[in-house]
N, C-alpha and C. Protein backbone atom coordinates (compact mmCIF):
# COMPACT_ATOMS: atom_id res chain seq x y z
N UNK A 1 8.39 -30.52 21.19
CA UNK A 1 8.96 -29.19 21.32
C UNK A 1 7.88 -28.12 21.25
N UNK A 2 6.90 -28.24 21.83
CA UNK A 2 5.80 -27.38 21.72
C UNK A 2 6.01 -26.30 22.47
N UNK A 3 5.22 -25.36 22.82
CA UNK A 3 5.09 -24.34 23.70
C UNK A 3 4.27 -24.67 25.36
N UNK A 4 4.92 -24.36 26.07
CA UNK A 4 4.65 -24.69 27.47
C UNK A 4 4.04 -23.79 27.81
N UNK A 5 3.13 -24.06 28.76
CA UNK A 5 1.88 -23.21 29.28
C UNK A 5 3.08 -21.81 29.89
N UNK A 6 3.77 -21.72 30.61
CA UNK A 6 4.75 -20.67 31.07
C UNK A 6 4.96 -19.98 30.05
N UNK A 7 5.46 -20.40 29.29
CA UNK A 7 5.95 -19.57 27.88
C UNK A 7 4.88 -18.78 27.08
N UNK A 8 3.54 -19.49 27.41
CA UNK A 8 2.69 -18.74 26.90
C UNK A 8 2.57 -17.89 27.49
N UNK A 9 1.95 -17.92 29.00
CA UNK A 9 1.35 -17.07 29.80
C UNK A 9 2.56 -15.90 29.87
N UNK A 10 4.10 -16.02 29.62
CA UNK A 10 4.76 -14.75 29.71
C UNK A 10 4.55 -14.36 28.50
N UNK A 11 4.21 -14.40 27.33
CA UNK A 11 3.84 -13.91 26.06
C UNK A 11 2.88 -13.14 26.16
N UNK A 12 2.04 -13.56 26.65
CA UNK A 12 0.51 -12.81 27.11
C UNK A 12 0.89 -11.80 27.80
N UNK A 13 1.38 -12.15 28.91
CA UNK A 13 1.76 -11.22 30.10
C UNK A 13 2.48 -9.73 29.32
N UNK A 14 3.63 -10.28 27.89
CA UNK A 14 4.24 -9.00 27.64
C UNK A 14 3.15 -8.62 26.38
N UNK A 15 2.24 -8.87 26.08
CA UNK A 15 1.38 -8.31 24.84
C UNK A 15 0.46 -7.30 25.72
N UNK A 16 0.15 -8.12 26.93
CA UNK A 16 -0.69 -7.44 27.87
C UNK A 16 -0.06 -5.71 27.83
N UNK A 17 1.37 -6.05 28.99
CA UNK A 17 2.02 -4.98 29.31
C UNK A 17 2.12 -3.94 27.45
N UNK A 18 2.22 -4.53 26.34
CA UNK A 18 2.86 -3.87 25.67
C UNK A 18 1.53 -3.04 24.59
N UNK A 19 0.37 -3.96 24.52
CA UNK A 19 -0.77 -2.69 24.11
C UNK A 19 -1.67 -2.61 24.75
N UNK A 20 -1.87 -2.88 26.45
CA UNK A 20 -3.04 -2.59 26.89
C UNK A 20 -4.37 -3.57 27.00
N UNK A 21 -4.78 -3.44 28.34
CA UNK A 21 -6.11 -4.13 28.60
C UNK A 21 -7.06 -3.90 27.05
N UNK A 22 -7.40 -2.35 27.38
CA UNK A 22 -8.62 -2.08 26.01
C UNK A 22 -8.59 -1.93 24.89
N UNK A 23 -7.30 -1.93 24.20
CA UNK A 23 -6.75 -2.11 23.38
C UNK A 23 -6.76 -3.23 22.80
N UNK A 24 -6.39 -4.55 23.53
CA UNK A 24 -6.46 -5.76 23.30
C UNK A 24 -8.01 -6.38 23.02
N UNK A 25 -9.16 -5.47 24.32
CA UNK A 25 -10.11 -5.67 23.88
C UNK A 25 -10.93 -5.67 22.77
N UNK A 26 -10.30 -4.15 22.04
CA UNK A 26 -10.92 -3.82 20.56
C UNK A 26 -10.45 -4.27 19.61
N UNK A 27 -9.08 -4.87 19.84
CA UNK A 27 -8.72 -5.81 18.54
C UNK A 27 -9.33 -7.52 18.62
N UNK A 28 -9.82 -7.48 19.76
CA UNK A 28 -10.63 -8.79 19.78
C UNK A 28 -12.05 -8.82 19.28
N UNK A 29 -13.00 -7.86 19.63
CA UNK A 29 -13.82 -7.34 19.10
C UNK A 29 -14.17 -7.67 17.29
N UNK A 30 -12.92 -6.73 17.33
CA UNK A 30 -12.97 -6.35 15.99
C UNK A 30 -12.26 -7.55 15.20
N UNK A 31 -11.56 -8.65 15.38
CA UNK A 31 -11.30 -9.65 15.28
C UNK A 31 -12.89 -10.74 14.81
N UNK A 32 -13.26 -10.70 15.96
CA UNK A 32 -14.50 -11.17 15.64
C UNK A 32 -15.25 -10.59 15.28
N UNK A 33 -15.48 -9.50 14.72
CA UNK A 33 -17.05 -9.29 13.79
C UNK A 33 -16.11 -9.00 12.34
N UNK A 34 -15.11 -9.12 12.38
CA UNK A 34 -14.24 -9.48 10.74
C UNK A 34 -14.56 -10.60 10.40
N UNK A 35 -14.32 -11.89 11.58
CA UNK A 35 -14.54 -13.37 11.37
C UNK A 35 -16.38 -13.53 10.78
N UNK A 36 -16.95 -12.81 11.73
CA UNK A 36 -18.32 -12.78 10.98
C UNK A 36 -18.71 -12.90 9.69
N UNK A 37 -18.49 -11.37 9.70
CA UNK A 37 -18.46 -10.57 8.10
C UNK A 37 -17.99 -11.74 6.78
N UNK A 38 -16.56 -12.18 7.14
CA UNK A 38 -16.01 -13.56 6.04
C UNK A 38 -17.06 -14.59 5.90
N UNK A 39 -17.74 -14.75 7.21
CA UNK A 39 -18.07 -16.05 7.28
C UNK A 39 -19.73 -15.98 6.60
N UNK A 40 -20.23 -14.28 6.30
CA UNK A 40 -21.37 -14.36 5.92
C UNK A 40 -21.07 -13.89 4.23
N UNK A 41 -20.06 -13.62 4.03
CA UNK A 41 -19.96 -13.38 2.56
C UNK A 41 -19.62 -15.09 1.94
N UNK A 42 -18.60 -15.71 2.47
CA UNK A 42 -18.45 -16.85 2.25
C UNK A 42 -20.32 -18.02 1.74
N UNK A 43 -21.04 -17.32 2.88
CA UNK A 43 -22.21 -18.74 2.55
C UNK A 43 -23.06 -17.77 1.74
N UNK A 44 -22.85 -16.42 1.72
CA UNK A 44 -23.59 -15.87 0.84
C UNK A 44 -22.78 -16.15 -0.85
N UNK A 45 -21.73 -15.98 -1.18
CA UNK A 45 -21.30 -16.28 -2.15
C UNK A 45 -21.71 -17.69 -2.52
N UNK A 46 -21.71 -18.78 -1.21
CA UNK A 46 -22.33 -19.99 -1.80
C UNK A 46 -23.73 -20.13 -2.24
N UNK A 47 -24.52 -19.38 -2.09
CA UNK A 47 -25.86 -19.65 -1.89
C UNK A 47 -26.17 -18.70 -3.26
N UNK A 48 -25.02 -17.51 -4.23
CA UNK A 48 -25.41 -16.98 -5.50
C UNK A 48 -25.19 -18.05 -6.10
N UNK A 49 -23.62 -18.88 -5.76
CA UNK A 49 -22.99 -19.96 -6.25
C UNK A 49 -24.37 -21.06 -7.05
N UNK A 50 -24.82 -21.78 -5.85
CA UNK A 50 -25.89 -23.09 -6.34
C UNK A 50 -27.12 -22.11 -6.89
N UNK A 51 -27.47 -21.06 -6.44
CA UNK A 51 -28.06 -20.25 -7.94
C UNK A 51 -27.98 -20.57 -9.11
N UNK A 52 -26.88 -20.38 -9.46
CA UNK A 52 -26.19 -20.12 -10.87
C UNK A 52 -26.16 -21.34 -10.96
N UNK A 53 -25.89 -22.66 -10.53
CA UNK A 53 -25.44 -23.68 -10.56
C UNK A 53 -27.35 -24.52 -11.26
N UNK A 54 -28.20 -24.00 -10.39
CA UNK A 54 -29.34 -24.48 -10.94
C UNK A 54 -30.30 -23.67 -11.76
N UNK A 55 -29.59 -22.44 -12.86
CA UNK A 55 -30.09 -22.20 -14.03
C UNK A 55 -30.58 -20.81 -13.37
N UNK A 56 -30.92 -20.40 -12.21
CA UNK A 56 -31.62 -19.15 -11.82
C UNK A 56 -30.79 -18.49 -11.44
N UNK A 57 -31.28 -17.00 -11.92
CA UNK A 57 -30.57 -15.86 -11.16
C UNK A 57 -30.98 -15.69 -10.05
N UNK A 58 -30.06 -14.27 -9.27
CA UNK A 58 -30.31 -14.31 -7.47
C UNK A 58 -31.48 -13.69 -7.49
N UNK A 59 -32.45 -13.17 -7.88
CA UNK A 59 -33.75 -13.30 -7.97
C UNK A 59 -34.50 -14.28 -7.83
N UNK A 60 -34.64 -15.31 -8.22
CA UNK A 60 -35.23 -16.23 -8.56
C UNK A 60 -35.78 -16.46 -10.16
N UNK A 61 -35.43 -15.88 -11.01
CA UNK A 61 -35.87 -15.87 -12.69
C UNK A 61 -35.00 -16.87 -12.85
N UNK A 62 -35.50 -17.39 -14.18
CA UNK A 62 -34.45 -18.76 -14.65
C UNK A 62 -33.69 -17.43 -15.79
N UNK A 63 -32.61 -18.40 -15.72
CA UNK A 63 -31.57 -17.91 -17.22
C UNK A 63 -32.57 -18.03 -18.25
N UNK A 64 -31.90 -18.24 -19.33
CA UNK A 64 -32.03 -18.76 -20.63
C UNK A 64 -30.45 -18.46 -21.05
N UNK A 65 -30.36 -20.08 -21.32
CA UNK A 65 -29.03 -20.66 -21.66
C UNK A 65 -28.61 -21.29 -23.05
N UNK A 66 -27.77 -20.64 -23.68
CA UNK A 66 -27.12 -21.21 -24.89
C UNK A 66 -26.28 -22.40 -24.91
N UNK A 67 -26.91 -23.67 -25.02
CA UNK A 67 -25.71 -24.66 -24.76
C UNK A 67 -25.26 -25.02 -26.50
């Protein structure tokens, strides 16, 4: 019961008609440099992450740790 290529292409067809060629363009745009943005906070958060994980701050200084 999936969606049939027809059914799509009239979906498109009324998103088309209903905000526009450039319109559609700038929410694509802007779609993708959002996807960016996530995707560079994401490996940046990983990369303070194994920081912390191996005793140094995001500097490069070690902690000093109370175990």
């Amino acid at each position: 019961m999936g969606i049939s290529v027809t059914k799509l292409l009239i979906v498109l067809a009324i998103v088309l008609v209903f905000f526009g060629g450039q319109r559609l363009r700038n929410m694509g745009s802007d779609l993708g440099s959002a996807i960016k943005n996530f995707r560079g906070a994401l490996k940046e958060g990983e990369e303070d992450e194994s920081a912390e994980n191996k005793g140094e701050d995001i500097g490069g200084e070690e902690k000093s740790r109370k175990e």
